[in-house]
Protein backbone atom coordinates (compact mmCIF):
# COMPACT_ATOMS: atom_id res chain seq x y z
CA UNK A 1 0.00 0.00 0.00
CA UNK A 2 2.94 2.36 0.78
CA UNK A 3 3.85 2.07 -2.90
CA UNK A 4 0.91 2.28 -4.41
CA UNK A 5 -0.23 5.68 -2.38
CA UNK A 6 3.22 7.02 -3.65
CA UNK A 7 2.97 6.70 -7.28
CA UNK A 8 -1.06 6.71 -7.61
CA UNK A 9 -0.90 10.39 -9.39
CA UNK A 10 1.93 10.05 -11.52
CA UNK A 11 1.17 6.47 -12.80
CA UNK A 12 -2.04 7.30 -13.54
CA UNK A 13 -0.51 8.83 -16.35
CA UNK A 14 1.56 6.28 -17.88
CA UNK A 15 -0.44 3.26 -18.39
CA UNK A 16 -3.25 3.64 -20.57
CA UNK A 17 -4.90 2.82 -24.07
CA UNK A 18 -8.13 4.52 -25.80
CA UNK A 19 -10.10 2.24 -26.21
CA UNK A 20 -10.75 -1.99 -26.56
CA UNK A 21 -10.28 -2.24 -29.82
CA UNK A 22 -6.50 -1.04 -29.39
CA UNK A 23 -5.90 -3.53 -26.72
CA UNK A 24 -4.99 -6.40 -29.15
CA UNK A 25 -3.29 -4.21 -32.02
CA UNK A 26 0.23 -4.48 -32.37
CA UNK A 27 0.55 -1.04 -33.88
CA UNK A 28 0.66 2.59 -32.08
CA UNK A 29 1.75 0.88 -28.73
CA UNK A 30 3.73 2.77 -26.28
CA UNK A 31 5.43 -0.13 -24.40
CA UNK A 32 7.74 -0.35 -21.57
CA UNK A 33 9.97 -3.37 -20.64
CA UNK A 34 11.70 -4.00 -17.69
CA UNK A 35 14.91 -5.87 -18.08
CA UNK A 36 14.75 -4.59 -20.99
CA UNK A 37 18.95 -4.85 -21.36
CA UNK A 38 18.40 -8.63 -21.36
CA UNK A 39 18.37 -10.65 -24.45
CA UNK A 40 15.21 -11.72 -24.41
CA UNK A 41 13.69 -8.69 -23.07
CA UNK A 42 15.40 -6.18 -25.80
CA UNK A 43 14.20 -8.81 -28.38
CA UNK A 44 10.94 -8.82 -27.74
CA UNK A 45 11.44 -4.14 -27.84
CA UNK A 46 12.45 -4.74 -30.99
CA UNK A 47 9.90 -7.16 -32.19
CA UNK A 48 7.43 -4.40 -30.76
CA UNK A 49 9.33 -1.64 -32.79
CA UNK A 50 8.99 -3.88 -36.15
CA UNK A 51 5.43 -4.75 -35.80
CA UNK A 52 4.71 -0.39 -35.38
CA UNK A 53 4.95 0.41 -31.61
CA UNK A 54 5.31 4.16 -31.59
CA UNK A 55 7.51 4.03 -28.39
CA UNK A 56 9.73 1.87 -26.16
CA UNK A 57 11.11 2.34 -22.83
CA UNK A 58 14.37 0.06 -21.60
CA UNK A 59 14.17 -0.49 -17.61
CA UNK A 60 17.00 -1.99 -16.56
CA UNK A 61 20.09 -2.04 -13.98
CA UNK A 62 22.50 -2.53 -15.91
CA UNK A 63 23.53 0.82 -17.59
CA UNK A 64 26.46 0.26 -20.06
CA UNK A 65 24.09 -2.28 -21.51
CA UNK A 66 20.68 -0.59 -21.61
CA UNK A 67 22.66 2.52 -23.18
CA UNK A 68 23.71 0.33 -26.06
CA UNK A 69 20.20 -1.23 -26.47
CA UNK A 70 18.90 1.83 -26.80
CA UNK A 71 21.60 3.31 -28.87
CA UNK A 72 21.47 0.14 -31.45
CA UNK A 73 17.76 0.08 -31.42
CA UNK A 74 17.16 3.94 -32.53
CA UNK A 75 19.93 3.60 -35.16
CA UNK A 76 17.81 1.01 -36.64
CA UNK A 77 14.41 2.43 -36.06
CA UNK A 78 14.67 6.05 -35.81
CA UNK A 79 16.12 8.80 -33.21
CA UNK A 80 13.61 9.24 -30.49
CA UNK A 81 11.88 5.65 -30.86
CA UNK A 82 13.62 3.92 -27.64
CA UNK A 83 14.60 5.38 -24.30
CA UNK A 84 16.62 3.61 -21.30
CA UNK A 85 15.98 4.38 -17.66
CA UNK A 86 18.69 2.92 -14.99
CA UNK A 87 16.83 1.54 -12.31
CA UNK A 88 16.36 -1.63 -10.26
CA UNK A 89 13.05 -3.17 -10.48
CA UNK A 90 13.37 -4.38 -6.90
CA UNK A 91 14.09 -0.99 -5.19
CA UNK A 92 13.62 1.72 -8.14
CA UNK A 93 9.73 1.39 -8.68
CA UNK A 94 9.14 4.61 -6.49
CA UNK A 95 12.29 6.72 -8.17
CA UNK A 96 11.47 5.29 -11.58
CA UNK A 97 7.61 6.83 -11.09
CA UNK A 98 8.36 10.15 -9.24
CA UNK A 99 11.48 10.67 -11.15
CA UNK A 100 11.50 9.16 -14.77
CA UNK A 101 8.02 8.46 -16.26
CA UNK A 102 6.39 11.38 -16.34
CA UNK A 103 9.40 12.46 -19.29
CA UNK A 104 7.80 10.11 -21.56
CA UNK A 105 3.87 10.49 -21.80
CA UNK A 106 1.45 7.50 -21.81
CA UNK A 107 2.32 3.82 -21.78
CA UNK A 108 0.07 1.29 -23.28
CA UNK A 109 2.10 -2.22 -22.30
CA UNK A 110 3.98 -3.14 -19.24
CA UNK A 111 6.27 -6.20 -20.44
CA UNK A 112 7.72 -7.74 -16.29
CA UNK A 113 10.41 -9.21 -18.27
CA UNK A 114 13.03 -8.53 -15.69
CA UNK A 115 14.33 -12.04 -14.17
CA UNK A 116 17.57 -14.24 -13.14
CA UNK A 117 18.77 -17.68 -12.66
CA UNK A 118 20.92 -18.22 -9.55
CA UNK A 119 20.00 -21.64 -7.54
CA UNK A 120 22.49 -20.08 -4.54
CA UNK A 121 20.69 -16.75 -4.15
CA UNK A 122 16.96 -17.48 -3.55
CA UNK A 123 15.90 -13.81 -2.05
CA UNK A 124 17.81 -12.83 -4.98
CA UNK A 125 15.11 -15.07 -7.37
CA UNK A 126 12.37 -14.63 -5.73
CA UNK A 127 12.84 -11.12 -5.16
CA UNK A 128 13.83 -9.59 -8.82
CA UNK A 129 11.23 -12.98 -10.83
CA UNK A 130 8.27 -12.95 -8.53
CA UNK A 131 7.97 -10.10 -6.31
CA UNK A 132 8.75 -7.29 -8.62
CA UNK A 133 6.87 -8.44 -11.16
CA UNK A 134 3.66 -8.49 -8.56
CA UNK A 135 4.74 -4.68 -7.43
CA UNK A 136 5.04 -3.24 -10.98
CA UNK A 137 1.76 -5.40 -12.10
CA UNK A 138 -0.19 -3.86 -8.79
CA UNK A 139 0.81 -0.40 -9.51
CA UNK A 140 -0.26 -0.47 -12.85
CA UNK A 141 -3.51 -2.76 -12.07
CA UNK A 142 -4.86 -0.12 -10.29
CA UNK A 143 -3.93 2.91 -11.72
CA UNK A 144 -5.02 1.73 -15.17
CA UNK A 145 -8.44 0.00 -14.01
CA UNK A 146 -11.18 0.86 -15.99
CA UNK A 147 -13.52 0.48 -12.99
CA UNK A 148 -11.49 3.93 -10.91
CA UNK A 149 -11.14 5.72 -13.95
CA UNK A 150 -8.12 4.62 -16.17
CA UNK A 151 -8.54 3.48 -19.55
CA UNK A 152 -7.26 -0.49 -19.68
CA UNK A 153 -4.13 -1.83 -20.40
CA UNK A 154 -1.75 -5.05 -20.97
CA UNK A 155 0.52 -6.53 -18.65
CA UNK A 156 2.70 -9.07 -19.50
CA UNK A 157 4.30 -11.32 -17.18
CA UNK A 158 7.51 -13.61 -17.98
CA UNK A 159 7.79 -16.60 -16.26
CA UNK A 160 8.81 -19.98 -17.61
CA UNK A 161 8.26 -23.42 -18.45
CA UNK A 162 9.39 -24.42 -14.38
CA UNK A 163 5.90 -22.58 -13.12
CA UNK A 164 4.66 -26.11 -14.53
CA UNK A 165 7.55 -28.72 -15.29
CA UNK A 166 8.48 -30.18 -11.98
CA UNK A 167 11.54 -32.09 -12.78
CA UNK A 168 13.80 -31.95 -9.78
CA UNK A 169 15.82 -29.25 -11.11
CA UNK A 170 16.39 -25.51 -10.49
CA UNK A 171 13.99 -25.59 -7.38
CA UNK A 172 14.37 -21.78 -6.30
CA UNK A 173 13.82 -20.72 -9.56
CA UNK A 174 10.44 -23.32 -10.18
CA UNK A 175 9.06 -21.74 -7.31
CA UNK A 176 9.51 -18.09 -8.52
CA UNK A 177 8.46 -18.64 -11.79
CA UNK A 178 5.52 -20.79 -10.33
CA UNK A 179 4.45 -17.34 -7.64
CA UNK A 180 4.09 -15.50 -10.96
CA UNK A 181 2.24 -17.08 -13.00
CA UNK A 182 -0.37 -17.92 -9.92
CA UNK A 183 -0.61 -14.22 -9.39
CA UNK A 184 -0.96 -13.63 -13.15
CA UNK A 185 -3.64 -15.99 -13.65
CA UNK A 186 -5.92 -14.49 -10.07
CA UNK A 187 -5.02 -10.85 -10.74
CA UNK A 188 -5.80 -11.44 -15.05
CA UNK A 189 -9.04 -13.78 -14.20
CA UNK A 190 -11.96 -12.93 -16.30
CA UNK A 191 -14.24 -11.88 -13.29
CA UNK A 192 -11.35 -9.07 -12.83
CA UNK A 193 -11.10 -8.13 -16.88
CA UNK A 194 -14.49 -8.09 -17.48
CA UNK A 195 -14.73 -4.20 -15.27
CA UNK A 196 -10.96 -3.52 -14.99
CA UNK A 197 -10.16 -3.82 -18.67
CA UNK A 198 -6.85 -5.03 -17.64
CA UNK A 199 -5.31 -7.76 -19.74
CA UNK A 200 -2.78 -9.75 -17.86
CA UNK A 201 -1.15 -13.00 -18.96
CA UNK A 202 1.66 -14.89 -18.65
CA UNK A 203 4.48 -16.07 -21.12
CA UNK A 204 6.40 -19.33 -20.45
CA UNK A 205 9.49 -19.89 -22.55
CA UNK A 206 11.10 -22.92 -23.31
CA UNK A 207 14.90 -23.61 -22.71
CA UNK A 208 16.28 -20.19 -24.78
CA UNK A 209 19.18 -19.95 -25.70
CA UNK A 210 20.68 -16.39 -23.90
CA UNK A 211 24.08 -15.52 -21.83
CA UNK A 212 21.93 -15.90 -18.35
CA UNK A 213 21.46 -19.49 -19.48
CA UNK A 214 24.66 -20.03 -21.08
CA UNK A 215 26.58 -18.27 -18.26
CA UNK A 216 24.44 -19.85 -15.46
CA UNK A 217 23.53 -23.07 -15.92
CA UNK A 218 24.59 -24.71 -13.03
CA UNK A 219 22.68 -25.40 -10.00
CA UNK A 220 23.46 -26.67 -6.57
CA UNK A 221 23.31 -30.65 -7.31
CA UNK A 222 23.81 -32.59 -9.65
CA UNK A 223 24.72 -30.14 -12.61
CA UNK A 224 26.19 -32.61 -15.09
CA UNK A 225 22.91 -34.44 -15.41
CA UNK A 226 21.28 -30.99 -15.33
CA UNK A 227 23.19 -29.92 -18.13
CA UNK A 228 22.87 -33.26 -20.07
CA UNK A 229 18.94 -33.18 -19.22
CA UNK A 230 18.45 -29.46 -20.72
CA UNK A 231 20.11 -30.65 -24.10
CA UNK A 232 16.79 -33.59 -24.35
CA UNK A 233 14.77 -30.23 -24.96
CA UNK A 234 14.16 -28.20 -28.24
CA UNK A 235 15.94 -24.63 -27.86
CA UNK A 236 15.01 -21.66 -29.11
CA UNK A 237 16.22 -18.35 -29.67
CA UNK A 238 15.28 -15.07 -28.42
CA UNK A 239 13.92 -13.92 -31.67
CA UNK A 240 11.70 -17.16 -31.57
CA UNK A 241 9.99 -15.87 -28.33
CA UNK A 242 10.12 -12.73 -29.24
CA UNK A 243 8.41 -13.55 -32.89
CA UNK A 244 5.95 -16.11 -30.92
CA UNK A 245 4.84 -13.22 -28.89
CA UNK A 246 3.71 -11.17 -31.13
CA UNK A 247 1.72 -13.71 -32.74
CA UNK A 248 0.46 -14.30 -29.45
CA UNK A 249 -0.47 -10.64 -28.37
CA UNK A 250 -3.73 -10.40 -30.64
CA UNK A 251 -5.17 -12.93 -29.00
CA UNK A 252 -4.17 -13.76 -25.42
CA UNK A 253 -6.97 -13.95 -22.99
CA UNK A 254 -6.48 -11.96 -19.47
CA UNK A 255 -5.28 -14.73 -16.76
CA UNK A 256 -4.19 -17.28 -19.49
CA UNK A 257 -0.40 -18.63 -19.45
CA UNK A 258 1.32 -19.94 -22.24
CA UNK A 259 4.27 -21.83 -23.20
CA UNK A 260 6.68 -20.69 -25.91
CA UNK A 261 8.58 -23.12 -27.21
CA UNK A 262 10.51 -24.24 -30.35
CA UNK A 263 9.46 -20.60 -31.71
CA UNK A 264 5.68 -21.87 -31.19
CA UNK A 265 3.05 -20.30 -28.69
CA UNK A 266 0.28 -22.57 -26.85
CA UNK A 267 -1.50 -22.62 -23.69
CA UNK A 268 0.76 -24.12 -20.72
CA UNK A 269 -1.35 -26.64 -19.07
CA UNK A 270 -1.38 -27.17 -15.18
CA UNK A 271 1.25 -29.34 -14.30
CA UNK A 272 3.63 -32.15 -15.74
CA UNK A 273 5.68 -34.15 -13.52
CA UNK A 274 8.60 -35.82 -15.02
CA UNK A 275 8.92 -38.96 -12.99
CA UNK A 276 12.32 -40.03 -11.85
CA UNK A 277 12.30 -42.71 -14.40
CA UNK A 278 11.46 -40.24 -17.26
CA UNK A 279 14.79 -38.09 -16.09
CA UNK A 280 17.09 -41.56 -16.21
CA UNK A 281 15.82 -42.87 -19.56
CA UNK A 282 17.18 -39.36 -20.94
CA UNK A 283 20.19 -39.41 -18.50
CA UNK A 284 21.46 -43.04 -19.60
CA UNK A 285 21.05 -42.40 -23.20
């Protein structure tokens, strides 16, 4: 509550659309990604910036690299198109608001795309996957709620294929994806759409190939067979999520997940559990 009495004012002002038919257009969007440095998350800008967003904004800690995201993506699209703002989406929510925002004008699209993989840092996890994500989806919830006055918008929630694949593996990070994409699918329910015009869903990729996985795939126990596991899967690349989303975006019901994977969207279902003998028939091939 602290938060959201903070930033009600200024918020108000960045996340917004005119009306429902622009909810599900790919063109005109103003969007704004956090982690937006990240390879994923600067893919998917881009992919927004190719299908006619009018606007992106970069959130993102690291500097050097959200500078040269920004940099590369208006030499490509245009001086003007892309902005960065420095800020960590665990602590800088407030300063980002109060200090940043209002610069920029209306918002149409929150992307939470900010996120890590450390299995010896849980707060760490839990704290920049699941609990940001739930701050910055709040805040803009109920500032953009059609019900107190706002005008709609979409929120987009990363998460990953571990909010459903229990497998043993990468348990800190299974249960921060997993926190996400419960909240995503109570906050985005249809009983909360149908007055708050707020579309919210969930995106679940696949094993992607990016330098977070490549540079931390190792986990507490047992990494060989980790490693040797993730290699049964199809990978993808960050354009492939990035492409799959936007195919995605036109039609994505409010509280839905889905999986991306292979460079192909579909809705994730509940739960698999890969049985100990599923893992050692892949292990002992």
């Amino acid at each position: 509550m602290r938060i959201l009495t903070a930033v009600t004012l200024v918020l108000s002002a960045i996340f917004a659309h005119a009306d429902d038919s622009f909810e599900r257009s790919l063109e005109g969007k103003y969007i704004a990604v956090t982690g937006g440095a990240g390879e994923i998350c600067s893919a998917i800008a881009k992919k927004f910036l190719e299908h006619g967003a009018r606007f992106v904004i970069l959130i993102d800690y690291n500097n050097e690299k959200g500078e040269e995201v920004k940099n590369r993506l208006n030499n490509e699209f245009g001086d003007g198109m892309v902005e960065f703002i420095h800020a960590d989406v665990t602590k800088d929510l407030k300063k980002v608001v109060e200090q940043d925002v209002p610069k920029y004008g209306l918002a149409d699209v929150l992307v939470n795309c900010a996120g890590i993989l450390n299995e010896y840092d849980a707060r760490s996890v839990m704290e920049t996957n699941a609990v940001a994500t739930i701050e910055w989806s709040d805040v803009m919830y109920e500032l953009s709620r059609a019900d107190k006055g706002g005008k709609g918008s979409t929120i987009i929630n990363m998460s990953d294929m571990y909010a459903y694949n229990v497998d043993g593996y990468v348990p800190i990070y299974t249960a921060a994806s997993a926190a996400t994409t419960a909240y995503t699918k109570a906050k985005g329910h249809q009983m909360n759409y149908r007055h708050s015009k707020v579309r919210m869903f969930s995106i679940h990729p696949g094993f992607t190939e990016t330098p977070m996985t490549a540079g931390q795939m190792e986990i507490a126990e047992k990494n060989d067979d980790f490693v040797k596991y993730s290699k049964s899967w199809a990978w993808q690349t960050s354009d492939e999520v990035a492409d799959a989303l936007m195919g995605l975006f036109p039609v994505a019901e409010s509280g839905a997940a889905y999986t991306i994977d292979a460079g192909k969207y579909y809705e994730s279902p509940a739960l698999v559990y890969r049985s100990v003998e599923y893992i050692d028939n892949i292990l002992q091939q």
